[in-house]
Protein backbone atom coordinates (compact mmCIF):
# COMPACT_ATOMS: atom_id res chain seq x y z
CA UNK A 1 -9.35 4.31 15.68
CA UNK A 2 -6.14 6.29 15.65
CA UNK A 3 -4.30 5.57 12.38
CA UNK A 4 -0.07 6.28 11.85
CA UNK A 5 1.28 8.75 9.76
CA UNK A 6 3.12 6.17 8.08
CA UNK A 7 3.07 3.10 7.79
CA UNK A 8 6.17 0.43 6.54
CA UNK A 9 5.52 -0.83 3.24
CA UNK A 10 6.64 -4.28 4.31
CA UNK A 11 3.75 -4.30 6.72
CA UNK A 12 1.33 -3.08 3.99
CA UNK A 13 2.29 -6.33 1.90
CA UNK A 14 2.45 -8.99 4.46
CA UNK A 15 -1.73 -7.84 4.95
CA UNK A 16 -2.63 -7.32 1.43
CA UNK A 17 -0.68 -10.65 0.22
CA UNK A 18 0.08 -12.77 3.01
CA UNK A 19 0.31 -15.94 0.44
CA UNK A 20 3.38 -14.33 -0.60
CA UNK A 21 6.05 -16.58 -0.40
CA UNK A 22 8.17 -13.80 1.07
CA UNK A 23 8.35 -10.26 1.14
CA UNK A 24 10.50 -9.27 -1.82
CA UNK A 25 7.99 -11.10 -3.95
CA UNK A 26 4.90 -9.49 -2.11
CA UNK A 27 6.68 -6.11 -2.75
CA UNK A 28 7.01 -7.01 -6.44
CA UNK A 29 3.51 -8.10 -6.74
CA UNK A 30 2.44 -4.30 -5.62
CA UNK A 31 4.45 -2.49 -7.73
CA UNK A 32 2.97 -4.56 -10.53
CA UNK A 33 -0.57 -4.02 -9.65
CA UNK A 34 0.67 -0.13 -9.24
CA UNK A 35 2.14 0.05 -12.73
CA UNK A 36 -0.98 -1.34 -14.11
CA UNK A 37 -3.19 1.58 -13.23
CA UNK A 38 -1.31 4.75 -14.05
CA UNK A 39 -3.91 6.91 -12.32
CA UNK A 40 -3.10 5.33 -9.25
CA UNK A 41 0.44 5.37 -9.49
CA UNK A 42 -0.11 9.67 -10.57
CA UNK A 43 -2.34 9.92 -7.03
CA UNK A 44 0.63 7.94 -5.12
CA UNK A 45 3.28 10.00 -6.65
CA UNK A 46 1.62 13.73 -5.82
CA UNK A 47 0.24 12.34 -2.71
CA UNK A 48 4.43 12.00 -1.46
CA UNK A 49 8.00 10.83 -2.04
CA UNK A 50 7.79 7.22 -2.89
CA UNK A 51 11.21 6.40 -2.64
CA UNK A 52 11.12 5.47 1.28
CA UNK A 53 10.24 2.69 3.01
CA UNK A 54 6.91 3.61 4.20
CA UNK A 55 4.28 5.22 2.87
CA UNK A 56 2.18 8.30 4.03
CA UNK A 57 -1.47 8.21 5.80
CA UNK A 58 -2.60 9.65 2.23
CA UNK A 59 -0.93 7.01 0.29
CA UNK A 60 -2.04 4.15 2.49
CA UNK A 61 -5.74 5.21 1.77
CA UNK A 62 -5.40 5.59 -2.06
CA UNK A 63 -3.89 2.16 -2.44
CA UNK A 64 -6.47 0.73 -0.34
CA UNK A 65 -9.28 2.46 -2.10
CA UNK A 66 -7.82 0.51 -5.54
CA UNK A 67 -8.19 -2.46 -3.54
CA UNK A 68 -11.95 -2.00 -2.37
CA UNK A 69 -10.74 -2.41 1.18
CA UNK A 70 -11.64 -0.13 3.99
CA UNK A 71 -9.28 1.27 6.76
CA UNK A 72 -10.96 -0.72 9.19
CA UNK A 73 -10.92 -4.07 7.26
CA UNK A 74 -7.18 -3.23 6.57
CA UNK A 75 -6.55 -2.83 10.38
CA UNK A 76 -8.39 -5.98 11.33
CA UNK A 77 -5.75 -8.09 8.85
């Protein structure tokens, strides 16, 4: 499985909440569950700049190892 360098963080949201009602609020409900943890949110920070749209290969894997969720079951939602 090849896997980006980046990847949009719109498209992360739409498969990790895709009950959202729309994006904005799927966005929000992310950087909630990212303030909650500050460990998480250090990892995210030194894996990157988080101030773009996307985020890196690196930060794509630490977000879904808070979730429990494996690259492959990420790529198969």
């Amino acid at each position: 499985m090849v896997v980006q360098r980046t990847i949009l963080k719109q498209d992360l949201v739409k498969k990790l909440y895709p009950n959202s009602i729309s994006v904005r609020s799927a966005m929000q409900q992310l950087r909630n569950e990212i303030d909650i943890c500050p460990a998480l949110k250090k990892q995210i920070e030194q894996a990157g700049n988080t101030r773009r749209h996307y985020y890196t290969k690196q930060q794509l894997l630490l977000i879904l190892e808070h979730f429990c969720i494996t690259l492959e079951e990420f790529e198969q939602l």
